[in-house]
N, C-alpha and C. Protein backbone atom coordinates (compact mmCIF):
# COMPACT_ATOMS: atom_id res chain seq x y z
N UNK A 1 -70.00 76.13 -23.69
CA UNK A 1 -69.47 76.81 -22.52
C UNK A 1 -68.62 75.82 -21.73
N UNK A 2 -67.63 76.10 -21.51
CA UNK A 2 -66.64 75.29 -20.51
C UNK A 2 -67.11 75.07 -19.34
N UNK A 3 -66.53 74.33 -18.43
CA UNK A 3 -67.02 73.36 -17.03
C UNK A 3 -66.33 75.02 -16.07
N UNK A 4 -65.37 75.62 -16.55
CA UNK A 4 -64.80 76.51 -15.31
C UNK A 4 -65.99 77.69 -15.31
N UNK A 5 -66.02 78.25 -17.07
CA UNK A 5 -66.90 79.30 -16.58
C UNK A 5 -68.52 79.04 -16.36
N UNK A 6 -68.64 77.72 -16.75
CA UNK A 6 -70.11 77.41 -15.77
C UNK A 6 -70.05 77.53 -14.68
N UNK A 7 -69.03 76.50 -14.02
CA UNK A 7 -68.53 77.07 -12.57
C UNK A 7 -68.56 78.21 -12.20
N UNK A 8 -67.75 79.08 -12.77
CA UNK A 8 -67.56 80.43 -11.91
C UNK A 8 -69.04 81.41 -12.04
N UNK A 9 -69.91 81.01 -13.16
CA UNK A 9 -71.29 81.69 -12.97
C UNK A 9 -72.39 81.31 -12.21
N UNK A 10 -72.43 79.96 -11.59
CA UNK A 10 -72.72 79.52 -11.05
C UNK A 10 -72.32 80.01 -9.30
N UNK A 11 -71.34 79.76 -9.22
CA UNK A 11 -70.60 80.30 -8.05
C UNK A 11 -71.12 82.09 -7.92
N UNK A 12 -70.80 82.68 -9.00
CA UNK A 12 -71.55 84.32 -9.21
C UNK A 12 -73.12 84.42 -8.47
N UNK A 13 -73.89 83.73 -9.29
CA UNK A 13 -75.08 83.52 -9.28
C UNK A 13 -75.45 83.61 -7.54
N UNK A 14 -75.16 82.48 -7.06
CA UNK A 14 -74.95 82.05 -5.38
C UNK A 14 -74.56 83.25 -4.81
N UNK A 15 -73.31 83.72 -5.11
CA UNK A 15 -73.37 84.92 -3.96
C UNK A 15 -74.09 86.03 -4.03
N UNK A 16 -74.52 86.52 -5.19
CA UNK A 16 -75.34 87.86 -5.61
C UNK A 16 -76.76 87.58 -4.78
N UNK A 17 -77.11 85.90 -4.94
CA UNK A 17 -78.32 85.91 -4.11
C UNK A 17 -78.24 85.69 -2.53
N UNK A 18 -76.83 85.45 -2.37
CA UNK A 18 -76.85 85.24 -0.48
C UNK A 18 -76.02 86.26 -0.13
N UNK A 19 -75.76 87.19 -0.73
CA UNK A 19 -75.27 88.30 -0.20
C UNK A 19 -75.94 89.40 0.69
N UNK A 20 -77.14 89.73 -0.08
CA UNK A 20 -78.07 90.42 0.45
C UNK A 20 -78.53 90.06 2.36
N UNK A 21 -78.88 88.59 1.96
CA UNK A 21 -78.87 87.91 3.42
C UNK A 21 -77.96 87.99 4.29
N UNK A 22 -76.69 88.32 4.30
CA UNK A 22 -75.58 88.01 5.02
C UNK A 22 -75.60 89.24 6.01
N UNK A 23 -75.67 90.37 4.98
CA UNK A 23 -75.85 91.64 5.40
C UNK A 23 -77.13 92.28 6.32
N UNK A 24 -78.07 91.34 5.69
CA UNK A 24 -79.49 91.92 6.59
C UNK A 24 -79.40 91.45 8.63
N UNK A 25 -78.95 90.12 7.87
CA UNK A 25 -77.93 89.54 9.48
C UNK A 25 -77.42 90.00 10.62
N UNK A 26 -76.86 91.15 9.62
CA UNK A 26 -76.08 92.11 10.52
C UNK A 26 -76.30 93.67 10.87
N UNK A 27 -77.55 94.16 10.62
CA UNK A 27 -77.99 95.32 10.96
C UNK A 27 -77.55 95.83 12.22
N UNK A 28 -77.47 97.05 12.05
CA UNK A 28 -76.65 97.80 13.07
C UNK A 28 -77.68 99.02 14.09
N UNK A 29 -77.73 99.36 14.82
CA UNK A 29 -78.83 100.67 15.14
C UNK A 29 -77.74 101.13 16.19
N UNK A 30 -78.31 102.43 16.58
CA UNK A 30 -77.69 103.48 17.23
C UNK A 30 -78.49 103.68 18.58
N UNK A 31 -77.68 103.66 19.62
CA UNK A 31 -77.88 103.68 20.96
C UNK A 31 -77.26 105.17 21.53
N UNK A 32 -78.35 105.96 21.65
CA UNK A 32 -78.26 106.97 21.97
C UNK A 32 -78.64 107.60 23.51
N UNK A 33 -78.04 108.65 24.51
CA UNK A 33 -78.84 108.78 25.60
C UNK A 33 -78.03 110.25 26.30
N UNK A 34 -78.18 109.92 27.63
CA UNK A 34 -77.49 111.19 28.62
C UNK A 34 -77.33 110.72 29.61
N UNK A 35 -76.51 110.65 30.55
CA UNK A 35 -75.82 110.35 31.48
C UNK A 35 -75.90 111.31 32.29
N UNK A 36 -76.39 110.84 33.47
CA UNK A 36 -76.72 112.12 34.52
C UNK A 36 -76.12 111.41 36.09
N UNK A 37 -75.51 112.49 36.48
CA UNK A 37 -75.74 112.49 37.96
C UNK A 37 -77.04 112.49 38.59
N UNK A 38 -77.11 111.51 40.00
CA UNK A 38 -78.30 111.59 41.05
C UNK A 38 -78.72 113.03 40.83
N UNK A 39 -78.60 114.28 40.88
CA UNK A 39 -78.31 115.57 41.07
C UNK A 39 -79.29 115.87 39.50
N UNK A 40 -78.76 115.36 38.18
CA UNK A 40 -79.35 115.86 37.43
C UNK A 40 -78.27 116.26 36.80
N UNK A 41 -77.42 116.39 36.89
CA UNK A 41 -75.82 117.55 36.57
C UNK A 41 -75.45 116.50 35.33
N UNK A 42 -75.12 117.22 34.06
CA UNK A 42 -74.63 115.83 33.24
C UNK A 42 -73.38 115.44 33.75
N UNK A 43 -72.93 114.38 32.82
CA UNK A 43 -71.59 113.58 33.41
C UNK A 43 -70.55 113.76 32.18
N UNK A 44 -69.92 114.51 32.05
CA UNK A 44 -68.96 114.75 30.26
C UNK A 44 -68.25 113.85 30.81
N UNK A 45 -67.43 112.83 30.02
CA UNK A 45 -66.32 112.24 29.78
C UNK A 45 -66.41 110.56 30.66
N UNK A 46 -67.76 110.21 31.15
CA UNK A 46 -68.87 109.13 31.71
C UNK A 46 -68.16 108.29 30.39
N UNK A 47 -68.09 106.77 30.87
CA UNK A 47 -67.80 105.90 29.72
C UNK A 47 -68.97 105.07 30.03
N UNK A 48 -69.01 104.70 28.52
CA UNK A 48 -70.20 103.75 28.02
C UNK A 48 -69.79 102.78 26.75
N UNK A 49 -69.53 101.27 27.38
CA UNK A 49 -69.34 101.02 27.02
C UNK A 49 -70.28 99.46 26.90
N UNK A 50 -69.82 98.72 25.92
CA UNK A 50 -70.09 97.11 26.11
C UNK A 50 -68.99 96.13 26.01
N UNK A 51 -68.95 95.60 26.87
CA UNK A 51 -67.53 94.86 26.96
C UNK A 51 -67.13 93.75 25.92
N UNK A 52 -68.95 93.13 25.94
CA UNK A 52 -68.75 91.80 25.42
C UNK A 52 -68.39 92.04 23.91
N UNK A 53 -68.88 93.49 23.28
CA UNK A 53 -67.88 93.72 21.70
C UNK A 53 -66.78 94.48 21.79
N UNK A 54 -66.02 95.20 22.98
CA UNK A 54 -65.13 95.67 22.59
C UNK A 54 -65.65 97.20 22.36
N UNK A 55 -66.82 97.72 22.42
CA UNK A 55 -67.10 98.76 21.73
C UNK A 55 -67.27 99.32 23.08
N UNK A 56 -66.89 101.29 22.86
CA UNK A 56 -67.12 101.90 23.52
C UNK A 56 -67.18 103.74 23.40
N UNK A 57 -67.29 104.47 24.73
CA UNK A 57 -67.29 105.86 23.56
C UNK A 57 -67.48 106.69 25.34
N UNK A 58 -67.11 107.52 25.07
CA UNK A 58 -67.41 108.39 26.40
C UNK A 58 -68.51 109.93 25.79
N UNK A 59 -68.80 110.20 26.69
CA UNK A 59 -69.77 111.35 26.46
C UNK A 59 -69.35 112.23 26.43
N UNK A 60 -70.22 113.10 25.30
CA UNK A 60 -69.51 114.73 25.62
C UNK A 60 -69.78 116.14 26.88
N UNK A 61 -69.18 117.19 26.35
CA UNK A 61 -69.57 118.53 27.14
C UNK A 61 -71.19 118.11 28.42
N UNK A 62 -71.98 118.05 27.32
CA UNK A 62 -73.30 117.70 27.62
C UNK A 62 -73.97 116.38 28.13
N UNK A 63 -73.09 115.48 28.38
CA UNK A 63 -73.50 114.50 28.66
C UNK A 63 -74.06 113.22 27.91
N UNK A 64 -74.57 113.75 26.48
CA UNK A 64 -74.58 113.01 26.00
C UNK A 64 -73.78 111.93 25.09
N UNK A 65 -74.19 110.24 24.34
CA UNK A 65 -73.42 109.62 24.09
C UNK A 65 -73.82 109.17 22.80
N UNK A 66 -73.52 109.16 21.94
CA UNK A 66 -73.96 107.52 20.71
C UNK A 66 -73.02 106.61 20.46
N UNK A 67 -73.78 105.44 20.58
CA UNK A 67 -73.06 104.14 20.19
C UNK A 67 -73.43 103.18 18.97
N UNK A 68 -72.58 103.09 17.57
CA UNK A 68 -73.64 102.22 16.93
C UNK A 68 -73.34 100.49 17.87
N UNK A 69 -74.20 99.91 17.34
CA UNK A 69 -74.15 98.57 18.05
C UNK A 69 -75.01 97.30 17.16
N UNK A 70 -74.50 96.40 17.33
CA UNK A 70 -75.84 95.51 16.00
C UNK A 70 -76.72 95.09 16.79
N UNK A 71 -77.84 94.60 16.01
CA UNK A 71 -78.87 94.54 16.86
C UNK A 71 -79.20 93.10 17.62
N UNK A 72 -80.12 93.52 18.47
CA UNK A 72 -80.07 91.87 19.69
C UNK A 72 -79.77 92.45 20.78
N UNK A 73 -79.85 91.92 21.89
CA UNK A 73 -79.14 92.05 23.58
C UNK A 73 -78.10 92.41 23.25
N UNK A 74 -78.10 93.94 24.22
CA UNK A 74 -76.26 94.06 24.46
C UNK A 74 -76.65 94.20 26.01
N UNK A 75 -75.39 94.02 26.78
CA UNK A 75 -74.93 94.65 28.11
C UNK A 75 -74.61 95.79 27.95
N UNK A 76 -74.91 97.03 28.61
CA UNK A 76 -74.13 98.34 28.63
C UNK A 76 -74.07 98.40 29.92
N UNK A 77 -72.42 98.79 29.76
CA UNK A 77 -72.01 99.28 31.04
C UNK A 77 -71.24 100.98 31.45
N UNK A 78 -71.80 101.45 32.09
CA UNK A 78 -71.52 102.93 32.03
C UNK A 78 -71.09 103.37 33.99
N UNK A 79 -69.80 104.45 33.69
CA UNK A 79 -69.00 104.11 34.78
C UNK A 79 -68.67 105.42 34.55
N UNK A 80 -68.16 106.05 35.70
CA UNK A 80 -67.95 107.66 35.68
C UNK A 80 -66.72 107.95 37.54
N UNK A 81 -65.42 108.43 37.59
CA UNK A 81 -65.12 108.54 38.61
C UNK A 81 -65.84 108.84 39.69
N UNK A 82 -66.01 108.85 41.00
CA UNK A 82 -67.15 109.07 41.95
C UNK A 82 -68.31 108.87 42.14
N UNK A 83 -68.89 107.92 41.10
CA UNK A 83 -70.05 107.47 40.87
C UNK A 83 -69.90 105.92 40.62
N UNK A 84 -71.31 105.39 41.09
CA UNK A 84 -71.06 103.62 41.21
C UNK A 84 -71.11 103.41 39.59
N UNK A 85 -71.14 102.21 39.08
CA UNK A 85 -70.98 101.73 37.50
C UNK A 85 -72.93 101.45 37.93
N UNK A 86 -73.44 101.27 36.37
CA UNK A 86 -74.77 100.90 36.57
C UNK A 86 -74.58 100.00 35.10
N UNK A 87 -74.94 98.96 35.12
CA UNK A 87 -75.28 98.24 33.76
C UNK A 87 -76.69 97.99 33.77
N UNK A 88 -76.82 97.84 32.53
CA UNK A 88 -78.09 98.02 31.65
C UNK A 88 -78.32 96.35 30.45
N UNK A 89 -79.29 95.65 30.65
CA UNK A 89 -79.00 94.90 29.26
C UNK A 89 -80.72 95.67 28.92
N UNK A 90 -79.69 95.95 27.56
CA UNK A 90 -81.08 96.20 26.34
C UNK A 90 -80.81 95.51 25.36
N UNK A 91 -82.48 95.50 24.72
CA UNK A 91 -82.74 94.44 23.58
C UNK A 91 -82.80 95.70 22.19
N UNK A 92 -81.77 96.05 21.49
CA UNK A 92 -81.44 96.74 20.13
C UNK A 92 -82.41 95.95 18.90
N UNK A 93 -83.57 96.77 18.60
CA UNK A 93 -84.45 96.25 17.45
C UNK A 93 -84.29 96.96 16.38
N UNK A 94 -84.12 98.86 16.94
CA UNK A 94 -84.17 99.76 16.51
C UNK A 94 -83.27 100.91 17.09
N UNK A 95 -82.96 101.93 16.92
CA UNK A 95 -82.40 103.14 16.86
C UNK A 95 -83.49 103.11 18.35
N UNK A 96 -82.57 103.43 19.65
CA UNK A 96 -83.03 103.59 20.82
C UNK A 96 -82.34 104.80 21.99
N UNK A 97 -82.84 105.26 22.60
CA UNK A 97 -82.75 106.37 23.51
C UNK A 97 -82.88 106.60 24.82
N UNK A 98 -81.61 106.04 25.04
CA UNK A 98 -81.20 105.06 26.83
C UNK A 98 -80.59 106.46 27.63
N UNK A 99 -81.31 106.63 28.47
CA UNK A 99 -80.69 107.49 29.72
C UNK A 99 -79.84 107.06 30.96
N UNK A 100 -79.20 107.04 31.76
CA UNK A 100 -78.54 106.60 32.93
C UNK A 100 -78.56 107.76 33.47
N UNK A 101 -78.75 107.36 35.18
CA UNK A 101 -78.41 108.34 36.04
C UNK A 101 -77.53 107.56 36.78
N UNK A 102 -76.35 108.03 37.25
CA UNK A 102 -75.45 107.58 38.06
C UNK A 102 -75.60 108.24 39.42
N UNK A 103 -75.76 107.35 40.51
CA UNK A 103 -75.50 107.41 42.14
C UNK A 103 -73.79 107.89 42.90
N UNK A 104 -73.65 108.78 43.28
CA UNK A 104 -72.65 109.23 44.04
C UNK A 104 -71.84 108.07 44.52
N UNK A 105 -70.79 107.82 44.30
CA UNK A 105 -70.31 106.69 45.57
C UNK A 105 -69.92 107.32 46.52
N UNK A 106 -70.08 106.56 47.55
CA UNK A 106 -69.65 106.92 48.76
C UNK A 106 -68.56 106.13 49.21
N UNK A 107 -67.62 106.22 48.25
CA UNK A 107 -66.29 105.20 48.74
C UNK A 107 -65.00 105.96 49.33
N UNK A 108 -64.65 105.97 49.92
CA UNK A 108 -63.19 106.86 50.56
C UNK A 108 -61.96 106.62 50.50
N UNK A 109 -60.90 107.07 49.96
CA UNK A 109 -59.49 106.71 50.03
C UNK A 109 -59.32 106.47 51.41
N UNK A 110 -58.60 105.13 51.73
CA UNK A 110 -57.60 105.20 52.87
C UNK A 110 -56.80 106.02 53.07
N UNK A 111 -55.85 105.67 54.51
CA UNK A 111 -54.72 106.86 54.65
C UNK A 111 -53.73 106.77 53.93
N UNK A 112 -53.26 107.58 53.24
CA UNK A 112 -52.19 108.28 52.53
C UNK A 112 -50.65 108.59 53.23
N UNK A 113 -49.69 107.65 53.05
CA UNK A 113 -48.58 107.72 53.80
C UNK A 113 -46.73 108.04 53.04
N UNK A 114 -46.85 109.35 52.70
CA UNK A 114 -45.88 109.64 52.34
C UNK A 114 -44.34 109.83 52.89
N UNK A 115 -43.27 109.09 52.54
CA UNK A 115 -42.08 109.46 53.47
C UNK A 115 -40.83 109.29 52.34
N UNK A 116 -40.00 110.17 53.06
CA UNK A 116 -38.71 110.84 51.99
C UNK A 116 -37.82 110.51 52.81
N UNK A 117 -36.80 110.32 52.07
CA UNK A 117 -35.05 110.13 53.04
C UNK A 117 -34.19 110.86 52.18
N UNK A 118 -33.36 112.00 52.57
CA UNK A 118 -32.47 112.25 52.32
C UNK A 118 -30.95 112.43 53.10
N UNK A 119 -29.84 111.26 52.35
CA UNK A 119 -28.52 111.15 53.14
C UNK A 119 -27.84 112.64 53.21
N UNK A 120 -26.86 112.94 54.00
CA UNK A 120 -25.91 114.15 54.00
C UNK A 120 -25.27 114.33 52.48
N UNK A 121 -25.08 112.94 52.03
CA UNK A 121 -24.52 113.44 50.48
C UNK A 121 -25.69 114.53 49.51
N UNK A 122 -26.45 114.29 49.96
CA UNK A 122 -27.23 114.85 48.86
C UNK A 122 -27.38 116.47 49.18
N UNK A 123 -27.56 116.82 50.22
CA UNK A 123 -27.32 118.11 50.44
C UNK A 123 -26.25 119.06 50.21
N UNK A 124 -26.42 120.20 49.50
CA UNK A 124 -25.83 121.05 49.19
C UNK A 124 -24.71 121.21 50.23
N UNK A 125 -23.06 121.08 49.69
CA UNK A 125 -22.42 121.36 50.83
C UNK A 125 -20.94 122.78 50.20
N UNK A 126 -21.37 123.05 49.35
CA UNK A 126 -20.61 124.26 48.96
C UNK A 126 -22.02 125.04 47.49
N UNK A 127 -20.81 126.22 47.52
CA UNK A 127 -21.76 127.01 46.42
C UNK A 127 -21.18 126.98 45.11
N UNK A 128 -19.81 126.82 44.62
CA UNK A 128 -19.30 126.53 43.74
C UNK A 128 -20.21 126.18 42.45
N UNK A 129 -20.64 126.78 41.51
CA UNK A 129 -21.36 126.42 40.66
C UNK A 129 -20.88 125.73 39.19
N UNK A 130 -19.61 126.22 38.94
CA UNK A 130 -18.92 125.56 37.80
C UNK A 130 -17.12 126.59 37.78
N UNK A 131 -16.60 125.25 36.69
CA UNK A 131 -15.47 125.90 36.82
C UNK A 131 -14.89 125.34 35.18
N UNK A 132 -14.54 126.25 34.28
CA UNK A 132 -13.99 125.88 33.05
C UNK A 132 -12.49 126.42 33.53
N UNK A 133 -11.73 125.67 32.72
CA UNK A 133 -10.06 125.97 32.90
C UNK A 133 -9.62 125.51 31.40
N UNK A 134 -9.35 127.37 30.29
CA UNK A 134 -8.96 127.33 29.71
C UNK A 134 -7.38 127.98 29.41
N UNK A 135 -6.35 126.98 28.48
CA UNK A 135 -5.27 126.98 28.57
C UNK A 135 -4.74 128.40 27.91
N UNK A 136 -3.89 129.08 27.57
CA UNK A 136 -3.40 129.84 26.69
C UNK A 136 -3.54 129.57 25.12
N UNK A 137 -2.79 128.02 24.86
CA UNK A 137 -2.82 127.39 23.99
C UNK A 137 -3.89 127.63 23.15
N UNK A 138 -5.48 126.97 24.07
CA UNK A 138 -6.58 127.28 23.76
C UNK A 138 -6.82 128.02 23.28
N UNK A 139 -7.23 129.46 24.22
CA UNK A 139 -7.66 130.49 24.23
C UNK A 139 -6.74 130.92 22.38
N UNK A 140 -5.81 130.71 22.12
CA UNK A 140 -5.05 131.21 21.09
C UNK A 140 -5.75 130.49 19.91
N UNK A 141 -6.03 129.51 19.96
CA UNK A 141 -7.22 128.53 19.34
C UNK A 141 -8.84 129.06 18.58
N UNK A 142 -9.40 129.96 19.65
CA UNK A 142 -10.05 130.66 19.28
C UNK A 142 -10.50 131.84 18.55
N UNK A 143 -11.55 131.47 17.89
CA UNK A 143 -11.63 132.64 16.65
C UNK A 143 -11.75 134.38 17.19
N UNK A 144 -10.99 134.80 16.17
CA UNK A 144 -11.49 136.31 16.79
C UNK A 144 -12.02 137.15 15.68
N UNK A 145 -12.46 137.90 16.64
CA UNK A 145 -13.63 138.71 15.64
C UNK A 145 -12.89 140.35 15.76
N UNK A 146 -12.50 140.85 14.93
CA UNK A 146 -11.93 142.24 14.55
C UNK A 146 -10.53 142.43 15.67
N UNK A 147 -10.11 141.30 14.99
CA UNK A 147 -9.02 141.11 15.77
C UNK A 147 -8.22 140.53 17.50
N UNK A 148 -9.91 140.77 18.35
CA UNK A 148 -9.58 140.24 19.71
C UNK A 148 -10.24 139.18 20.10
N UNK A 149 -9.86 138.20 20.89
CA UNK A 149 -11.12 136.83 21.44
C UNK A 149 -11.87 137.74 22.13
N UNK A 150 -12.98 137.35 21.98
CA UNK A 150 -13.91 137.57 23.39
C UNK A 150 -14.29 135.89 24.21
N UNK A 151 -13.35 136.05 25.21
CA UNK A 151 -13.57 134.63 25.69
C UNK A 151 -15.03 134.32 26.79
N UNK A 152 -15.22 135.94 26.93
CA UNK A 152 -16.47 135.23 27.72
C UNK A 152 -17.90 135.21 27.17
N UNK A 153 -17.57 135.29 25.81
CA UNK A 153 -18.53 134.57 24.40
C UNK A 153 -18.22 132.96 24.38
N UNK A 154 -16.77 132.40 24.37
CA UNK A 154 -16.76 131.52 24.22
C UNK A 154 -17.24 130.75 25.52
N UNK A 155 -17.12 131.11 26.40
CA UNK A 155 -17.49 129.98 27.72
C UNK A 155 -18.99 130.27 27.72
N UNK A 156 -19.64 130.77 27.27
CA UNK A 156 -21.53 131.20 27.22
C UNK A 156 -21.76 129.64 26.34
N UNK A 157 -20.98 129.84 25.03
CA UNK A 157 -21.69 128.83 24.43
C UNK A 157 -20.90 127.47 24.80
């Protein structure tokens, strides 16, 4: 047997047995729950997310969410318009079933200050809506249909 394909069975050998490991490493579970208003009312379209992977997902109709996630500590952070953000760290061992209720905020827009300027140019100062100026020349130019132009076919299109 040659030095390469000892090598390369060798090399075979190694990964078939640390493969398995690499993967167990990385188990994944599913973070499941419902998102509620103080009230009880679900929250559709509530985001839930974790920042520190990038991963995220908003809830449906019903409020509810799933997230897969690997396992270990994550941060979850879940945030909904009119309602404060609430984070969560959970420890993912297993397939888990996280609820949030979100608190009303009580935060208020400031005042709202809208203002418009319009110069005299911009205002309408006649009614004149359009004006085509076709020549004879033209008009002679144009196709006719059973013998006569209809020119006010041609100025339509």
């Amino acid at each position: 047997m040659s030095q390469i394909a000892l090598r390369n069975s060798i090399l075979s050998s190694l990964l078939l047995v640390l493969l398995p490991g690499l993967t167990l490493g990385q188990a994944r579970h599913m973070l499941s729950g419902i998102v509620r208003g103080a009230d009880g009312t679900a929250l559709p379209g509530a985001t839930v997310a974790v920042p520190t992977l990038g991963l995220g997902t908003a809830t449906v109709a019903d409020g509810t969410y799933q997230l897969s996630l690997p396992a270990g500590p994550q941060r979850v952070v879940v945030s909904f318009v009119g309602y404060t953000t609430q984070t969560a760290d959970i420890k993912l061992t297993r397939n888990q079933h996280y609820n949030f209720t979100l608190a009303a905020s009580q935060s208020e827009l400031g005042e709202v200050i809208v203002q418009g300027q319009q110069s005299l140019k911009d205002k309408l100062t006649s009614t004149q809506m359009g004006v085509e100026h076709l020549s004879i020349r033209e008009v002679k130019l144009l196709p006719a249909l059973f013998g006569e132009v209809d020119i006010l076919k041609t100025l339509q299109l």
